[in-house]
C-alpha atoms as a PDB file:
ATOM      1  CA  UNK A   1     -28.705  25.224  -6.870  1.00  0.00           C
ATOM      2  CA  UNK A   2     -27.659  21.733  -5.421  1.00  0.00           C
ATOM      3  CA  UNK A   3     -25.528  20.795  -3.388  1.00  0.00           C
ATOM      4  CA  UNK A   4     -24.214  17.281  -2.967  1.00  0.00           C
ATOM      5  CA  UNK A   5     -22.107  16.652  -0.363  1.00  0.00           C
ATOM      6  CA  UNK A   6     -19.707  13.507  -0.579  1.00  0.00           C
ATOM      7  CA  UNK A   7     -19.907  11.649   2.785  1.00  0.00           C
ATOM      8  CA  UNK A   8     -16.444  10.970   4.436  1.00  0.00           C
ATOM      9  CA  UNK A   9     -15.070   7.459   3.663  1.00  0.00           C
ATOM     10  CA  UNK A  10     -14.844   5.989   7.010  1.00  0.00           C
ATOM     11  CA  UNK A  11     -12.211   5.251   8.928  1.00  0.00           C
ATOM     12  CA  UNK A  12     -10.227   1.908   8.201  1.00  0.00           C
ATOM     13  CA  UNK A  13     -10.188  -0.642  11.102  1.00  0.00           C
ATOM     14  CA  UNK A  14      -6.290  -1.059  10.392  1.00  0.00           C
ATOM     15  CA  UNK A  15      -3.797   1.348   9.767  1.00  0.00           C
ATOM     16  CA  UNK A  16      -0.664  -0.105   7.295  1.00  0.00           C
ATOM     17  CA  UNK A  17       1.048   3.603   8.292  1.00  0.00           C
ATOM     18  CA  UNK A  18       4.644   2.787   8.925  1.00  0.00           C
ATOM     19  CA  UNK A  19       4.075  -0.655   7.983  1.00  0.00           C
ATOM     20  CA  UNK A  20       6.827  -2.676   6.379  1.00  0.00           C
ATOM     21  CA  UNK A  21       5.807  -5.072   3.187  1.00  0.00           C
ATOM     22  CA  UNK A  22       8.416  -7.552   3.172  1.00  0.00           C
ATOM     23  CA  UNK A  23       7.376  -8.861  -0.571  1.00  0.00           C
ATOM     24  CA  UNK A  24       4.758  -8.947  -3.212  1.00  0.00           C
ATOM     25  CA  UNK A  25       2.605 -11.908  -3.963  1.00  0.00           C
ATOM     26  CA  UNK A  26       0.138 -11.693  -7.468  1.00  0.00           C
ATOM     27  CA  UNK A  27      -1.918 -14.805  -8.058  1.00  0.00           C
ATOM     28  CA  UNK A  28      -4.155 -14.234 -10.291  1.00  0.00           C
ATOM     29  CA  UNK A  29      -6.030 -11.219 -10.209  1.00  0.00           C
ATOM     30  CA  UNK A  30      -5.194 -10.957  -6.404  1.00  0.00           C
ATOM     31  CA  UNK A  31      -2.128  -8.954  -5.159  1.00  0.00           C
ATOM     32  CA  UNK A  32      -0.846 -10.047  -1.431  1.00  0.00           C
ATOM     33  CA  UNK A  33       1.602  -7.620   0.387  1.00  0.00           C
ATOM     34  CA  UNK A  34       3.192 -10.084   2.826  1.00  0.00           C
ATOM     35  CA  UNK A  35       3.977  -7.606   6.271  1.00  0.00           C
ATOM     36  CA  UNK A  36       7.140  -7.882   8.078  1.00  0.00           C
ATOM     37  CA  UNK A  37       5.453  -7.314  11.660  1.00  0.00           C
ATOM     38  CA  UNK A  38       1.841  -6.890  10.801  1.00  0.00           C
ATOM     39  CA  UNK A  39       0.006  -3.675  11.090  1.00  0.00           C
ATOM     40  CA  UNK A  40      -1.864  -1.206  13.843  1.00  0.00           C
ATOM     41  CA  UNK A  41      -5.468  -2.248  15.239  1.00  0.00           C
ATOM     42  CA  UNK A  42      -7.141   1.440  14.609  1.00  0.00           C
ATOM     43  CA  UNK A  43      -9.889   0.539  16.947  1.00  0.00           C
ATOM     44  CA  UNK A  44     -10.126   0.122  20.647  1.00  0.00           C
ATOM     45  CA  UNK A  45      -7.769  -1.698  22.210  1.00  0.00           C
ATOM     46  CA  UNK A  46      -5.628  -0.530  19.411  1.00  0.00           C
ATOM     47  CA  UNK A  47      -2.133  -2.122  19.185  1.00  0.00           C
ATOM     48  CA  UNK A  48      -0.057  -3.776  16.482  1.00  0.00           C
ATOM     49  CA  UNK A  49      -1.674  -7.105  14.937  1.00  0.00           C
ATOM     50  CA  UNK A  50       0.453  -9.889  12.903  1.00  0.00           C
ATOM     51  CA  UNK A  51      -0.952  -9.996   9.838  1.00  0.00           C
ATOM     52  CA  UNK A  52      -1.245  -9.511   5.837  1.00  0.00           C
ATOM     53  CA  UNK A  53      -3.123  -7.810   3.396  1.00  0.00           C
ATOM     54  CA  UNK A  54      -4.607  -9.435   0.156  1.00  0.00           C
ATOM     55  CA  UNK A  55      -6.347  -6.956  -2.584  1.00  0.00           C
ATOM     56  CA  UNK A  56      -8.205  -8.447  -4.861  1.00  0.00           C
ATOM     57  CA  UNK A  57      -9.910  -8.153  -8.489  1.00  0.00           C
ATOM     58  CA  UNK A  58      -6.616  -6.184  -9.297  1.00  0.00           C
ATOM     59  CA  UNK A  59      -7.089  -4.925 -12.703  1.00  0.00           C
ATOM     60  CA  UNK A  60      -3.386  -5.159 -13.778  1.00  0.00           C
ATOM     61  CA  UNK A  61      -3.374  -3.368 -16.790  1.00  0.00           C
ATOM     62  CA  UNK A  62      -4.782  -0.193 -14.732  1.00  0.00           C
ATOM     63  CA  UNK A  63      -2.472  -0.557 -11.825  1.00  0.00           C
ATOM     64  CA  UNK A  64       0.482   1.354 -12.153  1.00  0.00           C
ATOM     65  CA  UNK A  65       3.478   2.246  -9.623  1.00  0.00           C
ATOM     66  CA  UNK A  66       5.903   5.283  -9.962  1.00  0.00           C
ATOM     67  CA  UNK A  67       9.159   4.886  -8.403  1.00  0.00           C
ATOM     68  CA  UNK A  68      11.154   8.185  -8.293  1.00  0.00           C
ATOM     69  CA  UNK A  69      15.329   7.985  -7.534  1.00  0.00           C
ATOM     70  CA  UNK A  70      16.951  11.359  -5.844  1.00  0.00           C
ATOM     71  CA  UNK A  71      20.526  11.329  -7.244  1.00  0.00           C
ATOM     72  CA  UNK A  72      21.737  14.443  -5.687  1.00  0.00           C
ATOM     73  CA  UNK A  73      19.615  14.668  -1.933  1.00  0.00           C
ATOM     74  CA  UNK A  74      18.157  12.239   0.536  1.00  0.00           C
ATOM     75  CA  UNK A  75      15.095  10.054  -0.542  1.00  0.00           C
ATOM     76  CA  UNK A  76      11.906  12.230  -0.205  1.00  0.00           C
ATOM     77  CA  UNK A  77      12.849  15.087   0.133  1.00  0.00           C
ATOM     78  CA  UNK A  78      12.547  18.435  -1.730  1.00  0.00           C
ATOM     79  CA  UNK A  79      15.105  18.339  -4.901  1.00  0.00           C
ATOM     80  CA  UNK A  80      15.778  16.842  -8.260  1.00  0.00           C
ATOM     81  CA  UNK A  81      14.598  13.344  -8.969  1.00  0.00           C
ATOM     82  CA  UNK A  82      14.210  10.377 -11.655  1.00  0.00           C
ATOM     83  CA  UNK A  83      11.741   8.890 -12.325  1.00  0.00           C
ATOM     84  CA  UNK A  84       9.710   5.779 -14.054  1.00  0.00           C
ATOM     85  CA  UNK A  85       6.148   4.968 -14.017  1.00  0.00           C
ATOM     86  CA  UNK A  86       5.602   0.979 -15.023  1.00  0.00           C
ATOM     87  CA  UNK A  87       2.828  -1.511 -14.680  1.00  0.00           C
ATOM     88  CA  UNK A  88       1.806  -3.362 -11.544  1.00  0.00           C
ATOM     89  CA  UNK A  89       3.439  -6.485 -13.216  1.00  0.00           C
ATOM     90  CA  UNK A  90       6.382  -4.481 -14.385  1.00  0.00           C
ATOM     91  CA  UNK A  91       7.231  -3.571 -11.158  1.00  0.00           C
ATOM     92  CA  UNK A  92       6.488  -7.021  -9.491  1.00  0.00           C
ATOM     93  CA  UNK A  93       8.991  -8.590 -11.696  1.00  0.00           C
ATOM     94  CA  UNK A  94      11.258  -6.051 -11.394  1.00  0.00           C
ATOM     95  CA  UNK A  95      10.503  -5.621  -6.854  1.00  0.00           C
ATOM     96  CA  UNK A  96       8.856  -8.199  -5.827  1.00  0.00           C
ATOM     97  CA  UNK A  97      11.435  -8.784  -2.641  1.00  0.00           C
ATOM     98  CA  UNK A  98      12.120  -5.260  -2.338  1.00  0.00           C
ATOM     99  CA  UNK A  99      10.988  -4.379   1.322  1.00  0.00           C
ATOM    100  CA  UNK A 100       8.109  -1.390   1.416  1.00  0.00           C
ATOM    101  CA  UNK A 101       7.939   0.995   3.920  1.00  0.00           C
ATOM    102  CA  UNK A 102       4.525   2.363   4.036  1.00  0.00           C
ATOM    103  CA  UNK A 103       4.097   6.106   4.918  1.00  0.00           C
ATOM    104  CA  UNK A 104       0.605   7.118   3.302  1.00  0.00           C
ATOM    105  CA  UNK A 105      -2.442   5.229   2.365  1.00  0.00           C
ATOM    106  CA  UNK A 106      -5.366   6.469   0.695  1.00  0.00           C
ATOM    107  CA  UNK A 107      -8.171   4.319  -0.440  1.00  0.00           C
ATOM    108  CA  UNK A 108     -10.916   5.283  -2.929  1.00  0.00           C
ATOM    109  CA  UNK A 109     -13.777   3.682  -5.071  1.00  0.00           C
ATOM    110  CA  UNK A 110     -12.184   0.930  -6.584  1.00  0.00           C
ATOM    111  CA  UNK A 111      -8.559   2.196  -5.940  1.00  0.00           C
ATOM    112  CA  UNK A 112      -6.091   2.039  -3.427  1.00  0.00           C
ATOM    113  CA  UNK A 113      -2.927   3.705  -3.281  1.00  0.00           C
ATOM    114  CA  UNK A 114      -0.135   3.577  -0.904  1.00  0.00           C
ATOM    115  CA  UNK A 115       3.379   5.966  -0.769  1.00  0.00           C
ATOM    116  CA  UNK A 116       6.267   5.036   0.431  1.00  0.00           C
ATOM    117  CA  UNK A 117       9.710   4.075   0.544  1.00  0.00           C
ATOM    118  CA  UNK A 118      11.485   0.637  -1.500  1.00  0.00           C
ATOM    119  CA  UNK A 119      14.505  -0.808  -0.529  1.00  0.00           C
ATOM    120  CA  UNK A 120      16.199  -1.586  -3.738  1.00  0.00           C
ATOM    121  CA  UNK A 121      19.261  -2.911  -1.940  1.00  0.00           C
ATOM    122  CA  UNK A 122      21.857  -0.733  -3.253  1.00  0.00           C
ATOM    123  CA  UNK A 123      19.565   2.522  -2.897  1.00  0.00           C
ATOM    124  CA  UNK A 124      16.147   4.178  -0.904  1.00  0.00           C
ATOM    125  CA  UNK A 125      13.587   4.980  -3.824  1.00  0.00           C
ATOM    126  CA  UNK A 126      10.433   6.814  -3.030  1.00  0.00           C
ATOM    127  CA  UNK A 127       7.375   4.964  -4.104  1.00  0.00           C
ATOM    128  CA  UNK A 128       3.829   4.776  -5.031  1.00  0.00           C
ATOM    129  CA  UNK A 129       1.366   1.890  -5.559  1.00  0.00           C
ATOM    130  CA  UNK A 130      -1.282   3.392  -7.454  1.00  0.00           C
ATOM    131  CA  UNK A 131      -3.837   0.402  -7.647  1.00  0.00           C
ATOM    132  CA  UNK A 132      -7.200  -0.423  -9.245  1.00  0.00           C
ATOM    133  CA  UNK A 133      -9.704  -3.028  -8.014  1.00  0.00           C
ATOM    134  CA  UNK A 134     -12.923  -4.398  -8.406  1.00  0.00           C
ATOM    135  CA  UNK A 135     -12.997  -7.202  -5.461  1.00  0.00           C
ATOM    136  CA  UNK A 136     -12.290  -6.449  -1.589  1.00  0.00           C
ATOM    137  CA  UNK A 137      -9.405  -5.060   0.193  1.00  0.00           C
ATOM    138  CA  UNK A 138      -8.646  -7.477   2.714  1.00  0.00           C
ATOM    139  CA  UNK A 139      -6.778  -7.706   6.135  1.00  0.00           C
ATOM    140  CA  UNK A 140      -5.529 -11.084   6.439  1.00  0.00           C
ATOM    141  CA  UNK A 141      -5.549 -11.524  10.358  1.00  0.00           C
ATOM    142  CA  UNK A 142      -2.752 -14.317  11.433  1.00  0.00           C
ATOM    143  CA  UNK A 143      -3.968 -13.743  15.134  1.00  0.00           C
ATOM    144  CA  UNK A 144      -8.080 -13.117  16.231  1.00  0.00           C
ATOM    145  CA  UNK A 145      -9.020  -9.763  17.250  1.00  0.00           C
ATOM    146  CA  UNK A 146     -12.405  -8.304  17.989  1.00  0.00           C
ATOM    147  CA  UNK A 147     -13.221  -4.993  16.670  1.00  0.00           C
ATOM    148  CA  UNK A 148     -15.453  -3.329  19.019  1.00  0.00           C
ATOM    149  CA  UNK A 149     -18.261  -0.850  17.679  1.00  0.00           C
ATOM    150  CA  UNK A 150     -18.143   2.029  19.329  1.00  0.00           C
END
């Protein structure tokens, strides 16, 4: 028998973990997640950079996002929840100024997704971006920061 082993995807050179998206930008096929204060250099030095992030080659109609309400106990955690899965464009019309704390990111071939909480003003709904691409997953840098190899 054969046995294929899939090699590791490597490690990201920034980390959007606890990042905040302040809003949602589509143009086009590209999606931009404008960040409140940036996002964490994963490489040596390491530190927080300013700075957003721009997918792009978004295929909307195969982009969706599942936002989940917890009437009865705290956002995210263990209990009873509703719930609503919509399109990317759906929910940009619908939360486009809603603030986004990240808490997970995972990326894939050609997808991206990224958990978290939304802000909807009135209420803390849990969140997920599940989103698929054909072009690049970009970090916009607003400052310039080596990355050394290493």
């Amino acid at each position: 028998m054969e046995i294929i082993v899939k090699p590791p995807i490597p490690d990201p050179p920034y980390s959007l973990h606890d990042a905040r998206v302040s809003a949602f930008q589509a143009e086009g096929d590209a999606l931009r997640l404008v960040m409140a204060c940036g996002y964490v250099c994963t490489t040596e030095p390491c530190g927080q950079v300013d700075g957003d992030v721009e997918i792009t080659g978004v295929d909307w109609e195969s982009s969706y996002v599942y936002v989940m309400d917890y009437p009865r106990v705290p956002c995210g955690n263990c209990g009873e929840f509703t719930g609503r899965k919509m399109t990317m464009e759906t929910f940009l019309a619908e939360y486009a100024g809603a603030p986004l704390e990240i808490l997970d990111e995972s990326c894939g071939y050609r997808a991206a997704k990224l958990s978290g909480f939304l802000d909807a003003g009135d209420r803390l709904l849990e969140c997920t971006l599940d989103l698929y691409y054909t072009g690049e997953f970009r970090y916009l840098l607003k400052e310039s920061r080596p990355l050394l190899d290493g």
